[in-house]
C-alpha atoms as a PDB file:
ATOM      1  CA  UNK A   1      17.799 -18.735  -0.483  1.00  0.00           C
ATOM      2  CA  UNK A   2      17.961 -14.914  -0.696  1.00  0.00           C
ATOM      3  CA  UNK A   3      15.214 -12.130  -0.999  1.00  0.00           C
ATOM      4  CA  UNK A   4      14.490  -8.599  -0.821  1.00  0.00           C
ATOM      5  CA  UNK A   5      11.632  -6.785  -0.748  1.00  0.00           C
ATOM      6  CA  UNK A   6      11.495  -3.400  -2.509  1.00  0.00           C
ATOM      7  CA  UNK A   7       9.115  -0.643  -1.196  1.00  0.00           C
ATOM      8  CA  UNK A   8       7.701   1.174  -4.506  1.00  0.00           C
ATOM      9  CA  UNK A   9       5.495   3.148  -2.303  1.00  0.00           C
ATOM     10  CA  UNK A  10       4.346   3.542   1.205  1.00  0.00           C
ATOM     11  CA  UNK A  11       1.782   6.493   1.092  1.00  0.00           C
ATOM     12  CA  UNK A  12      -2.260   6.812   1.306  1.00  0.00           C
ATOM     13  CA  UNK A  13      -4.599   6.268  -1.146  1.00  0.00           C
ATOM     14  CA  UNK A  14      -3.665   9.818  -1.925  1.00  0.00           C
ATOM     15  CA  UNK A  15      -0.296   9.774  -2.074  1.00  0.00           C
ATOM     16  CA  UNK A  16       2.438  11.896  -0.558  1.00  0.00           C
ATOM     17  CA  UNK A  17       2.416  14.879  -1.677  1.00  0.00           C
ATOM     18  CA  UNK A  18      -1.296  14.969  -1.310  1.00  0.00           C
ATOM     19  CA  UNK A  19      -3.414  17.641  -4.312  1.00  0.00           C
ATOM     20  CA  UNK A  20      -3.961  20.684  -3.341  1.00  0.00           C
ATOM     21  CA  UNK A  21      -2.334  20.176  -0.088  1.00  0.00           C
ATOM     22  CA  UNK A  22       0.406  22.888   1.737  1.00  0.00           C
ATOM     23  CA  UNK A  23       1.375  21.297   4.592  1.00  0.00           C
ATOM     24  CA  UNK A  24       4.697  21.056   5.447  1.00  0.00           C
ATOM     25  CA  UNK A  25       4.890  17.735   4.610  1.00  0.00           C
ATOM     26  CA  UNK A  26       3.310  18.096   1.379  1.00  0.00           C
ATOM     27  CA  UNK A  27       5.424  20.768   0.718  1.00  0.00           C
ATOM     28  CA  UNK A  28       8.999  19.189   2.202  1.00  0.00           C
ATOM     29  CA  UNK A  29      12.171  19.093  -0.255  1.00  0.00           C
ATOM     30  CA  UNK A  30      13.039  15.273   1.723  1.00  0.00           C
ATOM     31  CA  UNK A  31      12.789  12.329  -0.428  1.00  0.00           C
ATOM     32  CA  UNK A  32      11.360  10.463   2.105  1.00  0.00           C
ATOM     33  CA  UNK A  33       8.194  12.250   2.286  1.00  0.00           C
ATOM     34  CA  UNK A  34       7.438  11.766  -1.658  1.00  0.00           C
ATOM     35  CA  UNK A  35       4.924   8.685  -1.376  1.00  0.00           C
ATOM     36  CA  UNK A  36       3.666   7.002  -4.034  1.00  0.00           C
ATOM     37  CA  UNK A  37       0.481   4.579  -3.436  1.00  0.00           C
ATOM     38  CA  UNK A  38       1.971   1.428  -1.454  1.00  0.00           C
ATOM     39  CA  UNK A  39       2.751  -1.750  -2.908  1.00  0.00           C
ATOM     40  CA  UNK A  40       6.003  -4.138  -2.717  1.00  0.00           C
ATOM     41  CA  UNK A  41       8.306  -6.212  -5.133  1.00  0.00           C
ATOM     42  CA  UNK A  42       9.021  -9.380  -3.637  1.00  0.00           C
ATOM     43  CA  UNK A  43      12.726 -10.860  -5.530  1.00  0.00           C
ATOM     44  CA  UNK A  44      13.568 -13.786  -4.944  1.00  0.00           C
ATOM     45  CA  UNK A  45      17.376 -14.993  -5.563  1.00  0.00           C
ATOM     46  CA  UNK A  46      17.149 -12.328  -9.066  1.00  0.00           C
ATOM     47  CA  UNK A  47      14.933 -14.811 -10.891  1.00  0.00           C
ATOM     48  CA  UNK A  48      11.575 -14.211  -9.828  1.00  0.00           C
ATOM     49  CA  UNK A  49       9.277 -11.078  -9.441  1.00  0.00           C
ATOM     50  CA  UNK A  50       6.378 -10.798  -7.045  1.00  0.00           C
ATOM     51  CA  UNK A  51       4.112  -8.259  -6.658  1.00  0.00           C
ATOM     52  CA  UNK A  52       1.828  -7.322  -3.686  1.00  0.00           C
ATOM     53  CA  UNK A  53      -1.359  -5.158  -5.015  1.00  0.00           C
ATOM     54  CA  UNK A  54      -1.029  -3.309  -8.312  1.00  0.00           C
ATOM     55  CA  UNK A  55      -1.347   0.370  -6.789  1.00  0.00           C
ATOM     56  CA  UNK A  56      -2.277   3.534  -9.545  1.00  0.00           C
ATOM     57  CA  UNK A  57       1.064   4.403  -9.547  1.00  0.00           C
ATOM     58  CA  UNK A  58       2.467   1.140 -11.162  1.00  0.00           C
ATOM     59  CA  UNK A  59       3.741   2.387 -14.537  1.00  0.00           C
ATOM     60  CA  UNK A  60       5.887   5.010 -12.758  1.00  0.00           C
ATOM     61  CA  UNK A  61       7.046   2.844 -10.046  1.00  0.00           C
ATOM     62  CA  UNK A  62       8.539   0.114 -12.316  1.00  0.00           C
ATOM     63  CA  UNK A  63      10.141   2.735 -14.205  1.00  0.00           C
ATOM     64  CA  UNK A  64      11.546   4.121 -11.167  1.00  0.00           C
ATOM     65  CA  UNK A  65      13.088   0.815 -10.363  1.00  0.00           C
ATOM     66  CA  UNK A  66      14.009  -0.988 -13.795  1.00  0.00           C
ATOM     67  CA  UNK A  67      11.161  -3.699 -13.480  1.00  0.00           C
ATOM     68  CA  UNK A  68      10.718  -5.604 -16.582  1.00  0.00           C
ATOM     69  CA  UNK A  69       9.447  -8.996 -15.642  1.00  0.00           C
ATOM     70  CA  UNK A  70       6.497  -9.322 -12.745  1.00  0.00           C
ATOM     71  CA  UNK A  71       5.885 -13.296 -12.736  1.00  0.00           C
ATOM     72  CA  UNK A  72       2.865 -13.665 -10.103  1.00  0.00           C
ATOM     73  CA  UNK A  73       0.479 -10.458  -7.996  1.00  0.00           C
ATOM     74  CA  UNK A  74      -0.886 -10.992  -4.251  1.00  0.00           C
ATOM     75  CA  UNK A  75      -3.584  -8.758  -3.767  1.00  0.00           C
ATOM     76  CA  UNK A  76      -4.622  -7.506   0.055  1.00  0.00           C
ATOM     77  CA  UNK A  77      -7.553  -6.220  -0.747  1.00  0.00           C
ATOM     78  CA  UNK A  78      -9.728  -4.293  -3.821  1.00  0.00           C
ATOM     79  CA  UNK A  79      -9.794  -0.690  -2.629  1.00  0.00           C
ATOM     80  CA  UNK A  80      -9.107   1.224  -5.769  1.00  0.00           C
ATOM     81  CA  UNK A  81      -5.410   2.204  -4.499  1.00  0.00           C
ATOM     82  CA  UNK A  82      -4.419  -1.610  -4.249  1.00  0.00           C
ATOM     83  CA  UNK A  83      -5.497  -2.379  -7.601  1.00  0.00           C
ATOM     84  CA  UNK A  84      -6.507   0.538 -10.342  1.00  0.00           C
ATOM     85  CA  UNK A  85      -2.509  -0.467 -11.690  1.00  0.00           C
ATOM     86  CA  UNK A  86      -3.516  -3.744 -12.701  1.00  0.00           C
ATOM     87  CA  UNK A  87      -4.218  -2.709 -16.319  1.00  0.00           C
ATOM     88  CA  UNK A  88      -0.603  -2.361 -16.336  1.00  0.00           C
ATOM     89  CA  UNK A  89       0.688  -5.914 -16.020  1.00  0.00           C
ATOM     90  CA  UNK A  90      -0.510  -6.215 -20.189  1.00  0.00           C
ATOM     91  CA  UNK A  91       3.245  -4.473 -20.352  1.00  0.00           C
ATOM     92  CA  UNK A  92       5.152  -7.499 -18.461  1.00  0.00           C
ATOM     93  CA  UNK A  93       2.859  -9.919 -20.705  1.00  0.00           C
ATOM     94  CA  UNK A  94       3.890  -8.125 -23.437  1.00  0.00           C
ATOM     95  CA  UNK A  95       7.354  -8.755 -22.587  1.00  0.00           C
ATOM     96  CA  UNK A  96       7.363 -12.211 -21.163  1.00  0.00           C
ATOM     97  CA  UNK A  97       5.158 -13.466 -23.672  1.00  0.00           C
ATOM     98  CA  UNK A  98       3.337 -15.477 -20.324  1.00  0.00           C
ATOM     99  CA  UNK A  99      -0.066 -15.100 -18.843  1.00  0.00           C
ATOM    100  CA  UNK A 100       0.295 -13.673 -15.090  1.00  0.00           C
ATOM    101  CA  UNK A 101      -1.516 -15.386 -12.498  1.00  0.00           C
ATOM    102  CA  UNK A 102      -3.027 -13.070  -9.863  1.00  0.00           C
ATOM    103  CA  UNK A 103      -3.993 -14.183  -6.159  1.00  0.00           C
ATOM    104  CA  UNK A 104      -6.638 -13.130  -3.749  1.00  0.00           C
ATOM    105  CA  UNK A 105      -9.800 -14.129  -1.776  1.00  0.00           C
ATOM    106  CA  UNK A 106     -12.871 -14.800  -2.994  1.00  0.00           C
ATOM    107  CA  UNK A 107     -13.973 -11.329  -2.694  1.00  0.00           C
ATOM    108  CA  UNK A 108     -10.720  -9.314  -4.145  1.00  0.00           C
ATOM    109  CA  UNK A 109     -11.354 -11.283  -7.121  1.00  0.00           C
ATOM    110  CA  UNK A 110     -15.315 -10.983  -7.658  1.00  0.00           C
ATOM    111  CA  UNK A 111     -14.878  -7.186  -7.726  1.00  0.00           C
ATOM    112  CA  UNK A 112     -11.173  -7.111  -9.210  1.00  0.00           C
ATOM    113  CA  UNK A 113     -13.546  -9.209 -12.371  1.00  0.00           C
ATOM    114  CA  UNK A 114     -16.392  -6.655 -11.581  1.00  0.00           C
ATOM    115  CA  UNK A 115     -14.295  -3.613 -12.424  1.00  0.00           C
ATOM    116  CA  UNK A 116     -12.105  -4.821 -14.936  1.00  0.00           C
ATOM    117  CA  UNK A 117     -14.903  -7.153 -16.556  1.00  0.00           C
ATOM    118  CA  UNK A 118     -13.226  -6.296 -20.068  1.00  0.00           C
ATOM    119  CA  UNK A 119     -10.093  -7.920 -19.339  1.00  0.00           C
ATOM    120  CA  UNK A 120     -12.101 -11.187 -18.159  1.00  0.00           C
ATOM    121  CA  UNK A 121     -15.449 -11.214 -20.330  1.00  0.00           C
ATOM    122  CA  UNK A 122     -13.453 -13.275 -23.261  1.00  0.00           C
ATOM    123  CA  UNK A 123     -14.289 -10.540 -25.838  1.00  0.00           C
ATOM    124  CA  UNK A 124     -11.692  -9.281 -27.618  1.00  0.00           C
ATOM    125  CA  UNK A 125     -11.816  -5.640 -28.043  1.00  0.00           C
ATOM    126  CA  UNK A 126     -10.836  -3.699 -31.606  1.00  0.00           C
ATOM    127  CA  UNK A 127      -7.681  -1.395 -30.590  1.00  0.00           C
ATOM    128  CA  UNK A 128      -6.518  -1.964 -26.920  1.00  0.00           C
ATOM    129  CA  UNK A 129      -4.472  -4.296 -25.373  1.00  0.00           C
ATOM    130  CA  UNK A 130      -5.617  -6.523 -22.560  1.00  0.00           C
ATOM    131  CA  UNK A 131      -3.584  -8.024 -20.027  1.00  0.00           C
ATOM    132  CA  UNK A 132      -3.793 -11.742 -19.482  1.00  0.00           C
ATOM    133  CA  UNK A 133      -4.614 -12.599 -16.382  1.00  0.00           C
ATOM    134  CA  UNK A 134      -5.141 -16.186 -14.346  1.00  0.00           C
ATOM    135  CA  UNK A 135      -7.103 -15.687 -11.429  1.00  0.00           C
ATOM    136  CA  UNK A 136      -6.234 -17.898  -8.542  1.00  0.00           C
ATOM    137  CA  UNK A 137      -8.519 -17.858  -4.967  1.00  0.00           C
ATOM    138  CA  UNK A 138      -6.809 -18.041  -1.978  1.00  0.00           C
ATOM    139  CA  UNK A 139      -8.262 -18.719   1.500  1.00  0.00           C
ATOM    140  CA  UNK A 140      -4.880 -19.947   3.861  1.00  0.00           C
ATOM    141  CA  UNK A 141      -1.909 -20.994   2.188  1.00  0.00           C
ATOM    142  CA  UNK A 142      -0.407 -20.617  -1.604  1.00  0.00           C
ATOM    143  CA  UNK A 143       2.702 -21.959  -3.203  1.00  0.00           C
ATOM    144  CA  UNK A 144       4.170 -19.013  -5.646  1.00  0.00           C
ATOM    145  CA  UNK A 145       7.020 -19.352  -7.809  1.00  0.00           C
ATOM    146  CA  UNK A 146       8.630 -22.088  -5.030  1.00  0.00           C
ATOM    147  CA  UNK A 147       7.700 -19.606  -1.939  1.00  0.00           C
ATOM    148  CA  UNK A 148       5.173 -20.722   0.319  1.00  0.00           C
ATOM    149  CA  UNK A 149       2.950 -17.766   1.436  1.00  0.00           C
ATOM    150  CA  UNK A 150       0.461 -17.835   4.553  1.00  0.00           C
ATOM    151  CA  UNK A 151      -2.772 -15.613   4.226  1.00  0.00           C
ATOM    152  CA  UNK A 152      -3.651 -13.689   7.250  1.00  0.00           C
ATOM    153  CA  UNK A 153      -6.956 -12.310   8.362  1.00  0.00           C
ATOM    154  CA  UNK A 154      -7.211  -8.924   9.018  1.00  0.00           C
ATOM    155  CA  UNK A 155     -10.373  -6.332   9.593  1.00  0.00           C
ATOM    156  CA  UNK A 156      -9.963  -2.675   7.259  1.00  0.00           C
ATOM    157  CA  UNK A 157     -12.439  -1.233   9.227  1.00  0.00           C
ATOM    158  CA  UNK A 158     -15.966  -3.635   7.726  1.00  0.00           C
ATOM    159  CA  UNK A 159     -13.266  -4.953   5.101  1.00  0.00           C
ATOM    160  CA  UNK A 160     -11.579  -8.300   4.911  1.00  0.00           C
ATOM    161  CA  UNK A 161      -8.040  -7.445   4.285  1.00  0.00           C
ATOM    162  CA  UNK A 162      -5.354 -10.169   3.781  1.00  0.00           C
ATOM    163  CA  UNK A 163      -1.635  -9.955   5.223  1.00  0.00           C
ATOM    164  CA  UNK A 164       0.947 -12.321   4.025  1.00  0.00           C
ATOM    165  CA  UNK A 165       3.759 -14.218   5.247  1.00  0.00           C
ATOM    166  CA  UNK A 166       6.141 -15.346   3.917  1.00  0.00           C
ATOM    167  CA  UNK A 167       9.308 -17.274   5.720  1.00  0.00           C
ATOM    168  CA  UNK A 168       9.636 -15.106   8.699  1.00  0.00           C
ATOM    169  CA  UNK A 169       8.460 -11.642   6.676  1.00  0.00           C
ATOM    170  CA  UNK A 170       5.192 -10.803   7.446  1.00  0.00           C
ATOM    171  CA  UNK A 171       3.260  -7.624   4.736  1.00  0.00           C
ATOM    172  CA  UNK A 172       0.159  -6.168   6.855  1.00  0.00           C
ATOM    173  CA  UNK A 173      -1.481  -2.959   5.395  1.00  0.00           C
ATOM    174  CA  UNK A 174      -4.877  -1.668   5.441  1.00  0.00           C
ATOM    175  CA  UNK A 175      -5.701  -2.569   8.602  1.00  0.00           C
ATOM    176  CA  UNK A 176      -7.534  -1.799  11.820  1.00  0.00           C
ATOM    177  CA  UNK A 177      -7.946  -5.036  13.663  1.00  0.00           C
ATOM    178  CA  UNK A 178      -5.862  -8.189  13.818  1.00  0.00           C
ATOM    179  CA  UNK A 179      -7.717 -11.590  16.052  1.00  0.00           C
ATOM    180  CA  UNK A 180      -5.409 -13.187  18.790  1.00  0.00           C
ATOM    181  CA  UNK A 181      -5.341 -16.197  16.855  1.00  0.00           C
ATOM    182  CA  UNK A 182      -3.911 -14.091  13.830  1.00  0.00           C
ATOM    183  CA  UNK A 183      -1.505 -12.613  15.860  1.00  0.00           C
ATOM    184  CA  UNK A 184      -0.210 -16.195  16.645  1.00  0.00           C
ATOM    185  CA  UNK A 185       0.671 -16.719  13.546  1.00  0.00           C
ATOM    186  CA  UNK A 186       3.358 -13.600  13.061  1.00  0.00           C
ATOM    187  CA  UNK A 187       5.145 -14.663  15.704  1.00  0.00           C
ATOM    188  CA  UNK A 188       9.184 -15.333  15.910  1.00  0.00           C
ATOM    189  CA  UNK A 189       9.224 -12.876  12.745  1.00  0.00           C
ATOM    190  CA  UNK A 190      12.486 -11.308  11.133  1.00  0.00           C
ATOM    191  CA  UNK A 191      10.369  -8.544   9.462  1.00  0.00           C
ATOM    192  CA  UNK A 192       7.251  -7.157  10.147  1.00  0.00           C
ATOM    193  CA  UNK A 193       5.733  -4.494   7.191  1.00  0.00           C
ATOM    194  CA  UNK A 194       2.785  -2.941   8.922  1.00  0.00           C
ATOM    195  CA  UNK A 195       0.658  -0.020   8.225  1.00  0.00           C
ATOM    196  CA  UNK A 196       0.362   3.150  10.557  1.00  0.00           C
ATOM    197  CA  UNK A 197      -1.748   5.812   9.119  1.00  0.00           C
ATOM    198  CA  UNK A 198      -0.897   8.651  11.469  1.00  0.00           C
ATOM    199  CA  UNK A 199      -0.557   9.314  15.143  1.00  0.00           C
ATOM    200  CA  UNK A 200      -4.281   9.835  15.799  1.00  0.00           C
ATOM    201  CA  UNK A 201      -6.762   6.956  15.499  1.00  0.00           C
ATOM    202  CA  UNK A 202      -8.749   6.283  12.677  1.00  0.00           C
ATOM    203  CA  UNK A 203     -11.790   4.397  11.315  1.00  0.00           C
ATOM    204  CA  UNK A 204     -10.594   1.658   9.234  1.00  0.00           C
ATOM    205  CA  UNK A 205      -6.308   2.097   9.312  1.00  0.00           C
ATOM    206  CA  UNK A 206      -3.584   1.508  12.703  1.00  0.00           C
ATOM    207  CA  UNK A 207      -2.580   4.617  14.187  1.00  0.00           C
ATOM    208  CA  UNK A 208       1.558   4.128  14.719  1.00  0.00           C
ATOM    209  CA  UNK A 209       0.417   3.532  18.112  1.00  0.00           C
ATOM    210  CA  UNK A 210      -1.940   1.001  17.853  1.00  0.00           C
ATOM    211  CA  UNK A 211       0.667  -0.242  15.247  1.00  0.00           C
ATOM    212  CA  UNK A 212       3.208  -0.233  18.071  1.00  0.00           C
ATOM    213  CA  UNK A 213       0.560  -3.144  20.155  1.00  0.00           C
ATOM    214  CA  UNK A 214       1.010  -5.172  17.604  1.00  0.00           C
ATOM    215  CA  UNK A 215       4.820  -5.009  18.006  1.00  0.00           C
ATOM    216  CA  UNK A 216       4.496  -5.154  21.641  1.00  0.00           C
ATOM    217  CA  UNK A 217       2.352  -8.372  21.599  1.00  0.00           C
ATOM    218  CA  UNK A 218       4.538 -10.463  18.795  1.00  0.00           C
ATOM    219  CA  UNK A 219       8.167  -8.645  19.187  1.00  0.00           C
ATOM    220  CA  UNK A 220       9.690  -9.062  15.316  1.00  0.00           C
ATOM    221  CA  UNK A 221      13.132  -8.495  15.228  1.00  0.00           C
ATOM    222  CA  UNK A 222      12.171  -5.465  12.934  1.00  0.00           C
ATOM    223  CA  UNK A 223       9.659  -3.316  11.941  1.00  0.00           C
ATOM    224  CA  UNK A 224       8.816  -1.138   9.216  1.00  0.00           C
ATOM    225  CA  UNK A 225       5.738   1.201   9.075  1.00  0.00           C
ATOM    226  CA  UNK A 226       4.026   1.698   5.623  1.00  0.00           C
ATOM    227  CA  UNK A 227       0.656   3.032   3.952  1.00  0.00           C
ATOM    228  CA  UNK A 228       2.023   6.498   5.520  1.00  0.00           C
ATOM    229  CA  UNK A 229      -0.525  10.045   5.097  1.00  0.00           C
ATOM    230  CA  UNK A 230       0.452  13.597   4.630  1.00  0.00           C
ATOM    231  CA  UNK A 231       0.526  13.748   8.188  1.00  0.00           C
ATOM    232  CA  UNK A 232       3.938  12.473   9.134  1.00  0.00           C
ATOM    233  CA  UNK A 233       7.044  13.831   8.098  1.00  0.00           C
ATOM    234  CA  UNK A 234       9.826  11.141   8.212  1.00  0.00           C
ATOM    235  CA  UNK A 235      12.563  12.863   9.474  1.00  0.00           C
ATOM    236  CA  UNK A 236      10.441  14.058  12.524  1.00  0.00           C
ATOM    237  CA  UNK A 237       8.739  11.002  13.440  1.00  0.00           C
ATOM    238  CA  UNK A 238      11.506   9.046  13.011  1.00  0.00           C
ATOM    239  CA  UNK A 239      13.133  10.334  15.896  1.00  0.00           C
ATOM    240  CA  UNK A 240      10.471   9.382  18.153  1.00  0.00           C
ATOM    241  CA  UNK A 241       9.831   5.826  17.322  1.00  0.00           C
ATOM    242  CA  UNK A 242      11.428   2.489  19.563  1.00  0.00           C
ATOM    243  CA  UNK A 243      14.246   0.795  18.722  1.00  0.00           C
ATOM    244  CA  UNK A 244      13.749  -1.264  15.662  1.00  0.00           C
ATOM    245  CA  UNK A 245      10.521   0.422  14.174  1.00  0.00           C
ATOM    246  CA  UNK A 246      11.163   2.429  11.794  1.00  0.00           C
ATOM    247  CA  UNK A 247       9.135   4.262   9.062  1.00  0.00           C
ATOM    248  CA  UNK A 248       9.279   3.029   5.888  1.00  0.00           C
ATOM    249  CA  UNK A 249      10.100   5.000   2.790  1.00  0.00           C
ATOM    250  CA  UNK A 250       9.740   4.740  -1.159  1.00  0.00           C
ATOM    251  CA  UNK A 251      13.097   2.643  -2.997  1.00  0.00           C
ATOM    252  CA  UNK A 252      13.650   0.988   0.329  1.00  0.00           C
ATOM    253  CA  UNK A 253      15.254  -2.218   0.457  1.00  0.00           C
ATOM    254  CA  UNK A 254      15.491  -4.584   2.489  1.00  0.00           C
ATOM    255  CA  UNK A 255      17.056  -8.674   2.464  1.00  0.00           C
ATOM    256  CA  UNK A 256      15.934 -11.689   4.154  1.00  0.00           C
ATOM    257  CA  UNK A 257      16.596 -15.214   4.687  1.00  0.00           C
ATOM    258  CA  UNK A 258      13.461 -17.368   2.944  1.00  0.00           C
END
């Protein structure tokens, strides 16, 4: 069975260009260096449409890309970046006609209900749509659509942050620490989607070199960098990365084997 994982955006919380901002990145006339807030679509074989966090910039990103149905949403994590989209799935209801089950820890889901309490209180609100939703916890490992997907521990700074696998792909963003036994479990991977702030360290986010250990310690065949600041300009840092990482960039696609 084929896949292929679309990029619809591999910037900050911020975005790429960032406001207010004229740095040469901000200001660059490359394609690559326009980020939207990051996310993936996950297709598998054309039929069905998975989503990894609902970023802000979810209306313009399935414009961009001619997305009409979204049939289940993995969430890493609840930082406002990774999920202030999600009133936008009431479109792909709209069109389906089907409720849209959403996945995440314990935790993504107590404050994903916390901030959008309207669309799960069971009150129906006078003039507004609401999307409809199916919340579904996930602690290890979750069958979606016929693809199995392994949750992976992660530290975003204090956060719990959750990577996924799924066949030999491995989606990893937000994140500053990852345990040995963690690790383990990304081995022999085709793909590896990690994020890499910038080059100097920070708080709660990889640095690309820090990013770079992790390839070191579980060798993927490939690796693409994502969740990318105003800092790096593609074209630049591209030339200094090792063979097989590369930086990731916004309408990227990429196929794999499930």
């Amino acid at each position: 069975m084929k896949g292929e994982i679309i990029f619809l955006g591999t910037g900050t919380s911020h975005g790429v260009p960032k406001i207010g901002c004229r740095c040469k990145v901000c200001l660059s006339d490359d394609p690559k260096d326009k980020r939207m807030r990051s996310s993936i679509l996950i297709k598998i074989e054309k039929k069905s449409n998975i989503l990894i966090d609902t970023s802000i910039d979810l209306r313009f990103q399935a414009l961009k890309h001619n997305i009409d149905k979204i049939d289940a949403v993995l969430f890493t994590h609840y930082h406002a970046d990774h999920i202030f989209g999600l009133d936008e799935l009431r479109r792909f209801n709209e069109i389906t006609g089907k409720t849209i089950p959403i996945y995440g820890t314990k935790d993504t889901l107590q404050e994903i209900r916390r901030i959008f309490s309207y669309v799960f209180s069971g009150r129906h609100i006078p003039g507004g749509g609401i999307p409809s939703l199916k919340a579904v916890e996930v602690n290890s490992r979750i069958n979606i659509e016929g693809i199995t997907f392994d949750r992976l521990e992660g530290k975003h700074g204090m956060f719990d942050v959750s990577g996924f696998r799924m066949a030999n792909v491995v989606y990893f963003t937000d994140v500053k620490h990852i345990s040995e036994k963690t690790l383990k479990k990304m081995e022999g991977l085709e793909i590896l989607i990690l994020g890499a702030l910038r080059d100097t360290p920070h708080p709660t986010h990889f640095s690309i070199d820090e990013a770079y250990e992790i390839v070191k310690k579980i060798q993927p065949q490939k690796t693409y960098l994502t969740h990318i600041s105003h800092e790096i300009s593609h074209s630049e840092t591209s030339l200094q990365l090792p063979t097989n990482v590369f930086l990731a960039y916004d309408g990227l696609k990429l196929e794999f084997e499930i």
